[in-house]
Every structure is written in C-alpha cells, then in structure tokens.
N, C-alpha and C. Protein backbone atom coordinates (compact mmCIF):
# COMPACT_ATOMS: atom_id res chain seq x y z
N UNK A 1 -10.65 37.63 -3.13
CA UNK A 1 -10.77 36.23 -3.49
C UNK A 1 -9.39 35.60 -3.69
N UNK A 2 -8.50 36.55 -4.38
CA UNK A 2 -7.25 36.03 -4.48
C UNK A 2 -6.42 35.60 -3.28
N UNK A 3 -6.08 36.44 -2.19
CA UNK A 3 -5.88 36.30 -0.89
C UNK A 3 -6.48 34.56 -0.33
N UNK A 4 -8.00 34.74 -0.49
CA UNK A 4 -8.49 33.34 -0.14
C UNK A 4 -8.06 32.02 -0.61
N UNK A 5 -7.90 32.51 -1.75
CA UNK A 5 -7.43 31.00 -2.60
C UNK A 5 -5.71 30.80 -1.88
N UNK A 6 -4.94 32.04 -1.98
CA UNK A 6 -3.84 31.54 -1.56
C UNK A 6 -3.32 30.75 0.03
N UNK A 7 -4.33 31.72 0.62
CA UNK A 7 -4.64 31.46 2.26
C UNK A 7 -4.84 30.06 2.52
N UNK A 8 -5.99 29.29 1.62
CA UNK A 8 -5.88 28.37 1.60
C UNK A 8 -4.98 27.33 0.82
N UNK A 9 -4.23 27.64 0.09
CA UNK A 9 -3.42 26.86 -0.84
C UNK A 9 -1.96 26.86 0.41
N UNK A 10 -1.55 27.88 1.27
CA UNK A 10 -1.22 27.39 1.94
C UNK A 10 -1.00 26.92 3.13
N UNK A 11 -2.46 26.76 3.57
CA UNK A 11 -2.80 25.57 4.76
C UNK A 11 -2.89 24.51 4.20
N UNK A 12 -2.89 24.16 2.51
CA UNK A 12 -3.26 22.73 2.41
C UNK A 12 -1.91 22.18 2.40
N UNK A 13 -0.87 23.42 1.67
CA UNK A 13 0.73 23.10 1.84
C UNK A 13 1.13 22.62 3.08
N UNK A 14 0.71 23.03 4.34
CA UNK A 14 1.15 23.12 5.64
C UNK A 14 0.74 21.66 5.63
N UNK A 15 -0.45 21.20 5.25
CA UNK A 15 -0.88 20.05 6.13
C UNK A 15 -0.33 19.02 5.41
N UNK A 16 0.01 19.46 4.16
CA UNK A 16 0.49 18.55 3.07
C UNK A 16 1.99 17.98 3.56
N UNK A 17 2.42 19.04 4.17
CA UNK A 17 4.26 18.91 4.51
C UNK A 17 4.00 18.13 5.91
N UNK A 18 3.31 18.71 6.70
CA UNK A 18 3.39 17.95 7.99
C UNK A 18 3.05 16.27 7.72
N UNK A 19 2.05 16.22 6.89
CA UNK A 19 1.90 14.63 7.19
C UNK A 19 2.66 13.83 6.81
N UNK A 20 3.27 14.30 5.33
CA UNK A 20 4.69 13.94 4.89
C UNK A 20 5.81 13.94 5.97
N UNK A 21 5.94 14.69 6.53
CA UNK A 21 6.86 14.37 7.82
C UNK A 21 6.74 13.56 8.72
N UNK A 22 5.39 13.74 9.26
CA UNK A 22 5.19 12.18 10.14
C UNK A 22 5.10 11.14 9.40
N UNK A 23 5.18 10.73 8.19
CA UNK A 23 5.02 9.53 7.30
C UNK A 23 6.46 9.41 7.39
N UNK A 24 7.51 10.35 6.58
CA UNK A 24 8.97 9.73 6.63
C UNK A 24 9.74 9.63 8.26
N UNK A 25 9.06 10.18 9.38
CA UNK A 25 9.59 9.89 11.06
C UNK A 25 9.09 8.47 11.00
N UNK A 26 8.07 8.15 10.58
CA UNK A 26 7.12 6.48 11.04
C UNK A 26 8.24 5.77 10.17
N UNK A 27 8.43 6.34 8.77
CA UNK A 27 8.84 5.33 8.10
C UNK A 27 10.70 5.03 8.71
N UNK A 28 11.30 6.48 9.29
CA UNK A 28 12.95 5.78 9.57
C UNK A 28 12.62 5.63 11.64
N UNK A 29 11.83 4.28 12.02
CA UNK A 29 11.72 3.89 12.87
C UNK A 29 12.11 2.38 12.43
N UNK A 30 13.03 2.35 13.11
CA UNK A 30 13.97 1.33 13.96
C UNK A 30 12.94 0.02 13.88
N UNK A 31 12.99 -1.07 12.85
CA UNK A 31 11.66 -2.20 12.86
C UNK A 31 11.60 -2.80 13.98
N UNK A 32 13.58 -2.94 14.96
CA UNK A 32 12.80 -3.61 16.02
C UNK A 32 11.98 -3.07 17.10
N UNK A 33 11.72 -1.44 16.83
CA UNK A 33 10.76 -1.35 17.86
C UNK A 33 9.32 -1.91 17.84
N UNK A 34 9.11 -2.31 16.48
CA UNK A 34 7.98 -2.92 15.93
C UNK A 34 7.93 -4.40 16.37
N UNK A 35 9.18 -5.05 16.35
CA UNK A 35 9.67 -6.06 16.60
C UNK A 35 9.33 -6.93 18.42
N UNK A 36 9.67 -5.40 18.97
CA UNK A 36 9.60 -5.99 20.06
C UNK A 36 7.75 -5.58 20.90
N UNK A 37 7.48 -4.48 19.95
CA UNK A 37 5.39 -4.76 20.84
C UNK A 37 5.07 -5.71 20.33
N UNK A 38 5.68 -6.33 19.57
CA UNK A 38 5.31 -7.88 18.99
C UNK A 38 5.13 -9.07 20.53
N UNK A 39 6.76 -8.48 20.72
CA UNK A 39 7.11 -9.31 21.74
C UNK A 39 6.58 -9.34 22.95
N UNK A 40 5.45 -8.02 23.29
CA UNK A 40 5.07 -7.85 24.64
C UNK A 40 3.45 -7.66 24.17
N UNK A 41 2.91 -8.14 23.20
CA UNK A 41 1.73 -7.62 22.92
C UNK A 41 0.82 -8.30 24.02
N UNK A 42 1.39 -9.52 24.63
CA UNK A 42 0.20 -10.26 25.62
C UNK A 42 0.29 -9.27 26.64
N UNK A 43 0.96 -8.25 26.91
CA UNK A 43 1.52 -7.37 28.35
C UNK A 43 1.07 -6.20 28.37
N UNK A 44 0.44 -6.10 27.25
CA UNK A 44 -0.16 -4.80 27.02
C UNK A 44 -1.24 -4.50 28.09
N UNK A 45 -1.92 -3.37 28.54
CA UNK A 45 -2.68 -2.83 29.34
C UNK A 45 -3.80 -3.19 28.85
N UNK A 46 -5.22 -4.10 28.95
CA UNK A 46 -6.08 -4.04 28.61
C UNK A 46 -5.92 -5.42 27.95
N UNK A 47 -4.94 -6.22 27.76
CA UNK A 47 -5.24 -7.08 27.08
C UNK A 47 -6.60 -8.25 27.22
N UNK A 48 -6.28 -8.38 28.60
CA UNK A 48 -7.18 -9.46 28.95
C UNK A 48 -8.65 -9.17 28.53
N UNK A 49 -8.73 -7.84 28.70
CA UNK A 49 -10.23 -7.58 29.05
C UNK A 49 -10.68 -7.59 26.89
N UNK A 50 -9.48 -7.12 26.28
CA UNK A 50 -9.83 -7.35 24.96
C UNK A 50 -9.68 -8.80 24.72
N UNK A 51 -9.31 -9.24 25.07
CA UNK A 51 -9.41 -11.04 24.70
C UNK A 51 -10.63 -11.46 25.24
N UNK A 52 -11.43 -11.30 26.03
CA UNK A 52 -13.04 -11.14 26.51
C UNK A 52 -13.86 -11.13 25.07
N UNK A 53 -13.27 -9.84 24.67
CA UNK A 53 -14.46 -9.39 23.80
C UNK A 53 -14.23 -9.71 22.00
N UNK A 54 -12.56 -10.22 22.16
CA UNK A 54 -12.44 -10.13 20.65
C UNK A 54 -11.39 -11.68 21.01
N UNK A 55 -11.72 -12.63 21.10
CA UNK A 55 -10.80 -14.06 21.30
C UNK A 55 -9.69 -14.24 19.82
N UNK A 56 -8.87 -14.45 20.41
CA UNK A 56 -7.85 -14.28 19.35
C UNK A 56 -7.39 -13.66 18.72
N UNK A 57 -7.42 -12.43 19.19
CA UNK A 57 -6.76 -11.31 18.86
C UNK A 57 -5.10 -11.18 18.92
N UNK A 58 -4.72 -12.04 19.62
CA UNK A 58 -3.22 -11.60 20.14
C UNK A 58 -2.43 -12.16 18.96
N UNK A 59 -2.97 -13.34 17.90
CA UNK A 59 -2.04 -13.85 16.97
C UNK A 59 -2.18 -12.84 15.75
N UNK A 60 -3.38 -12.67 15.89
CA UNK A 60 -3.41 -11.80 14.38
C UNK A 60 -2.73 -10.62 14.50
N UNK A 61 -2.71 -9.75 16.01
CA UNK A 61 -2.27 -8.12 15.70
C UNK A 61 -0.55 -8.79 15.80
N UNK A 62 0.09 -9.81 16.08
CA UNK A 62 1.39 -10.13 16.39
C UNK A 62 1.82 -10.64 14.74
N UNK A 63 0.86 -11.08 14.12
CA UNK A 63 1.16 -11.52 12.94
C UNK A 63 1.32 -9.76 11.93
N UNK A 64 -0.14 -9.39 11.84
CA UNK A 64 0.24 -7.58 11.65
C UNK A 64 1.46 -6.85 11.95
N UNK A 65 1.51 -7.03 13.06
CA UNK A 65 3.24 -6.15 13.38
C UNK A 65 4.21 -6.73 12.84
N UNK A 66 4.13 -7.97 12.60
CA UNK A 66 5.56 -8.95 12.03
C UNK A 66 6.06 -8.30 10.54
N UNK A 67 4.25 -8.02 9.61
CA UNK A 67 4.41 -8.18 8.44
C UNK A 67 4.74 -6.64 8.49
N UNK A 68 4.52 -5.59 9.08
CA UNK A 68 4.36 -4.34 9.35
C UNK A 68 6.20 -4.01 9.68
N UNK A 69 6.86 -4.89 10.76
CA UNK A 69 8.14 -5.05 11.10
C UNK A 69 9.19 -5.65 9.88
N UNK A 70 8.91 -6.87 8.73
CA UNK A 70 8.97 -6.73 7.61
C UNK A 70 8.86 -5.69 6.40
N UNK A 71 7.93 -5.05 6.41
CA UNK A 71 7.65 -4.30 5.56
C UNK A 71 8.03 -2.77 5.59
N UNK A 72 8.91 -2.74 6.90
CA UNK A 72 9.85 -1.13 7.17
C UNK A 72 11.12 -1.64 7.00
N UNK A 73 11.48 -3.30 7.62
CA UNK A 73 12.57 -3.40 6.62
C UNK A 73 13.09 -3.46 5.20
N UNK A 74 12.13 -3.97 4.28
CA UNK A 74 12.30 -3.75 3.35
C UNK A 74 12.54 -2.40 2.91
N UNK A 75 11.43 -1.19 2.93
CA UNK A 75 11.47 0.07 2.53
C UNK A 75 12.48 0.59 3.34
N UNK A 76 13.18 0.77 3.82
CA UNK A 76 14.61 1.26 4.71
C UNK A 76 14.57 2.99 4.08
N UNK A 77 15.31 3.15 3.57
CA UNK A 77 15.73 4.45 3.13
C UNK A 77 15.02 4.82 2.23
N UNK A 78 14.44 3.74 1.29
CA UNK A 78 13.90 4.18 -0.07
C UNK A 78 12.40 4.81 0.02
N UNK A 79 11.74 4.42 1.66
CA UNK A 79 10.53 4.65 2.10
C UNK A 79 10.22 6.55 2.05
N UNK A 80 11.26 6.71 3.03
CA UNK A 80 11.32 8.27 3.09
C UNK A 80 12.10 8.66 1.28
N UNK A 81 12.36 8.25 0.72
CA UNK A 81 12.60 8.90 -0.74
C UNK A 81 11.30 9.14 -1.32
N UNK A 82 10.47 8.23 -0.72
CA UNK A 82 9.36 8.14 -1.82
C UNK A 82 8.46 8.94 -1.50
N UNK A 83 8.12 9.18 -0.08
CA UNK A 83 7.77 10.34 0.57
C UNK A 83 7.90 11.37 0.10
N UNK A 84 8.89 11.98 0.28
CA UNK A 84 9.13 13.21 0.26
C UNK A 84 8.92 13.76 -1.83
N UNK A 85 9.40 12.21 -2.46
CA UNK A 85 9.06 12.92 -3.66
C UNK A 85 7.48 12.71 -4.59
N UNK A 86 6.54 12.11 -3.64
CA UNK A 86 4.99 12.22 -3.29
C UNK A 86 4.61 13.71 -2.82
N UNK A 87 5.22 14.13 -1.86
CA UNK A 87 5.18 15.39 -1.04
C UNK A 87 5.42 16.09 -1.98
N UNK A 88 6.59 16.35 -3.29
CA UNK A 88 6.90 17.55 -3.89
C UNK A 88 5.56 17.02 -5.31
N UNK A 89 5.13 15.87 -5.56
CA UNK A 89 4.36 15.79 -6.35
C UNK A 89 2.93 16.69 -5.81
N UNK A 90 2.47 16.29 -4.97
CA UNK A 90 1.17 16.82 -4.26
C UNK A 90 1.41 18.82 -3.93
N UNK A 91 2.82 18.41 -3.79
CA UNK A 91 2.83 20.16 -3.60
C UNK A 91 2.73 21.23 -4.83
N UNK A 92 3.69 20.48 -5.87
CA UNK A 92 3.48 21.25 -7.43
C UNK A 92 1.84 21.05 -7.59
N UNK A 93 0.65 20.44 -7.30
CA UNK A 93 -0.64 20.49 -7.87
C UNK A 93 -1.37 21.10 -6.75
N UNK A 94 -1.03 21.36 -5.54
CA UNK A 94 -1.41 22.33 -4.75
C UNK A 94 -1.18 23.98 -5.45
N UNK A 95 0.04 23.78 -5.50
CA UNK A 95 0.60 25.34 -5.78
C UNK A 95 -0.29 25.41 -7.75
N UNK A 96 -0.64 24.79 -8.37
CA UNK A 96 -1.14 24.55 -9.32
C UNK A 96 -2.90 24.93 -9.82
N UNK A 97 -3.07 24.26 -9.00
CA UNK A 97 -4.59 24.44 -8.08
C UNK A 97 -4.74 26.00 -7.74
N UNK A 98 -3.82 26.72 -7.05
CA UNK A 98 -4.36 27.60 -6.63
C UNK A 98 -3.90 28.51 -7.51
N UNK A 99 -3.36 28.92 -8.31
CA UNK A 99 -2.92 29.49 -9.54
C UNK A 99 -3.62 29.11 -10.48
N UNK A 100 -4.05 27.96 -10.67
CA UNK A 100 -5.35 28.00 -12.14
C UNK A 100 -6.62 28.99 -11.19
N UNK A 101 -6.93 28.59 -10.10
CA UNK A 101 -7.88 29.53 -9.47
C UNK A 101 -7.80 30.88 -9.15
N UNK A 102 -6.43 31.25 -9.64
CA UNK A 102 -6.32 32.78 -9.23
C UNK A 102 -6.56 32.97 -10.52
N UNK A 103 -6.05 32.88 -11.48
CA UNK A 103 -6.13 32.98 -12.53
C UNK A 103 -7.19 33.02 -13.32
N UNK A 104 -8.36 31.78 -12.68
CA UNK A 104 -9.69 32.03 -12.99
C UNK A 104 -10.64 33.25 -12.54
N UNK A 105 -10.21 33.27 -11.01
CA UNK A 105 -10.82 34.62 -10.50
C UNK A 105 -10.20 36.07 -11.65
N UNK A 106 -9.09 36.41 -11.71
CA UNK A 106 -8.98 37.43 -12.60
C UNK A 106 -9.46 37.52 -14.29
N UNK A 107 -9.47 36.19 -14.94
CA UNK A 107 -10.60 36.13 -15.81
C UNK A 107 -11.85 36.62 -16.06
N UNK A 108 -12.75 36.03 -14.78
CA UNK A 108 -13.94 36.28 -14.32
C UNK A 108 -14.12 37.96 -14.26
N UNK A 109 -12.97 37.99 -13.50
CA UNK A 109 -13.47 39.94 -13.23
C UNK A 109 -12.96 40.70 -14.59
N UNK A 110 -12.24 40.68 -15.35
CA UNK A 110 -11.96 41.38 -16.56
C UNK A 110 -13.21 40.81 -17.06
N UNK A 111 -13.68 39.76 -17.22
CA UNK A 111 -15.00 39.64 -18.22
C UNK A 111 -15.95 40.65 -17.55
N UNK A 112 -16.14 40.45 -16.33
CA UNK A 112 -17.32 41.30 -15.61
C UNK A 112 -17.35 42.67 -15.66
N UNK A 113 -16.16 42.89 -15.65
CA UNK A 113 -16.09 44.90 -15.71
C UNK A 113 -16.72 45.36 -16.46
N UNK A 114 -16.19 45.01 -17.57
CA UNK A 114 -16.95 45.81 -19.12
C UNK A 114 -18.29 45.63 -18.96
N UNK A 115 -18.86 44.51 -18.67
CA UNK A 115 -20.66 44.62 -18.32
C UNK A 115 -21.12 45.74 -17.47
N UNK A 116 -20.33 45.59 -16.07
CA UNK A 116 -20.65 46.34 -15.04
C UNK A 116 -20.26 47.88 -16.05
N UNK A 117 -19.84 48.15 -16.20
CA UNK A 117 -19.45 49.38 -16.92
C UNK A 117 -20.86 49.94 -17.44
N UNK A 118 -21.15 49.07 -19.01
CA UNK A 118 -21.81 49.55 -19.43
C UNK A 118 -23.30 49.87 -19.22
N UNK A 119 -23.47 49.03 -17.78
CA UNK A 119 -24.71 49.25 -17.18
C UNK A 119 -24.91 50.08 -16.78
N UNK A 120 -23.49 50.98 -15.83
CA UNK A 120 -23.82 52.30 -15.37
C UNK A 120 -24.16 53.11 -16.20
N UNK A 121 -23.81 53.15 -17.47
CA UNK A 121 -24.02 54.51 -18.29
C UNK A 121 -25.49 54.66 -18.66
C-alpha cells in the first residue's frame, strides 16, 4: 500500500510540475504574438464558415486577445514567479498527502496485528 500511495504521489508530482511548466512557457510569451492573431484573426482558416454560424465573432475573440495581450503584459516576469511558487505550494501538500497516508496505512496495520495475533491463538 505504501509503494501505491507513493507511486501515485509521484505521478501527481509529475503532472503537477509539467503543467506548471506549460503555464510559466504560456506565461513568458512575447504579447505581441498575441498581438498580432489579433491582427490576422479575419485570415484565419475557417473563418468565414464560423461567421456563418456564430455572426460576430471576429470583434469579440479580437477584443479577448487584446485583453489577454494586455494581461501578459502586465504579469511580465512576476507571472512565472507566481507559478512556480503555486507549484512549490501544491507540491509541499502533495508530498504531504501522501505521507499523512503512509502514515495512516502503518497505523492501521500496527492496530491490526495484535487482533490478527490474538485470533490465531
């Protein structure tokens, strides 16, 4: 059981670190690349046929990217700080998590022995 709990404590680490990583790569991207699908959003592949089905779409997702292209400038550097010290928060209660649960499992079985014991006799 112990094995299990850790096995999983760290795949949740793994997945915990990876997404944190693609969060601080998204977050130190360059706003004007944001800046400029702004600029080509009518050029996009499919547009037309989504303007069919959803009319007026092109101001709102151009208005989205603006505030989206705003809102990576603001967070600049401080974005990935905050990340990564989210990431070490979530990781101390991962690693936490699975240590109150190991810990519970060896509880459990010192209580259980002495029963099991005295049944055999």
């Amino acid at each position: 059981m112990h094995i299990l709990i850790w096995v999983l404590a760290a795949l949740a680490l793994g997945f915990w670190t990876l997404l944190a990583w693609a969060t601080a790569w998204v977050l130190g991207l360059d706003p004007a690349v944001i800046g400029n699908l702004a600029a080509n959003i009518g050029e996009m592949p499919g547009a037309a046929w989504l303007e069919q089905w959803l009319p007026g779409w092109q101001p709102v997702a151009v208005a989205t990217l603006e505030l989206t292209r705003d809102l990576f400038a603001v967070l600049g550097g401080v974005g990935r700080w905050l990340v990564w010290a989210a990431w070490g928060l979530g990781a101390l209660l991962i690693v936490g998590a699975a240590l109150l649960g190991s810990v519970t499992v060896g509880a459990v079985r010192r209580a259980v022995r002495p029963a099991l014991g005295n049944a055999t006799r």
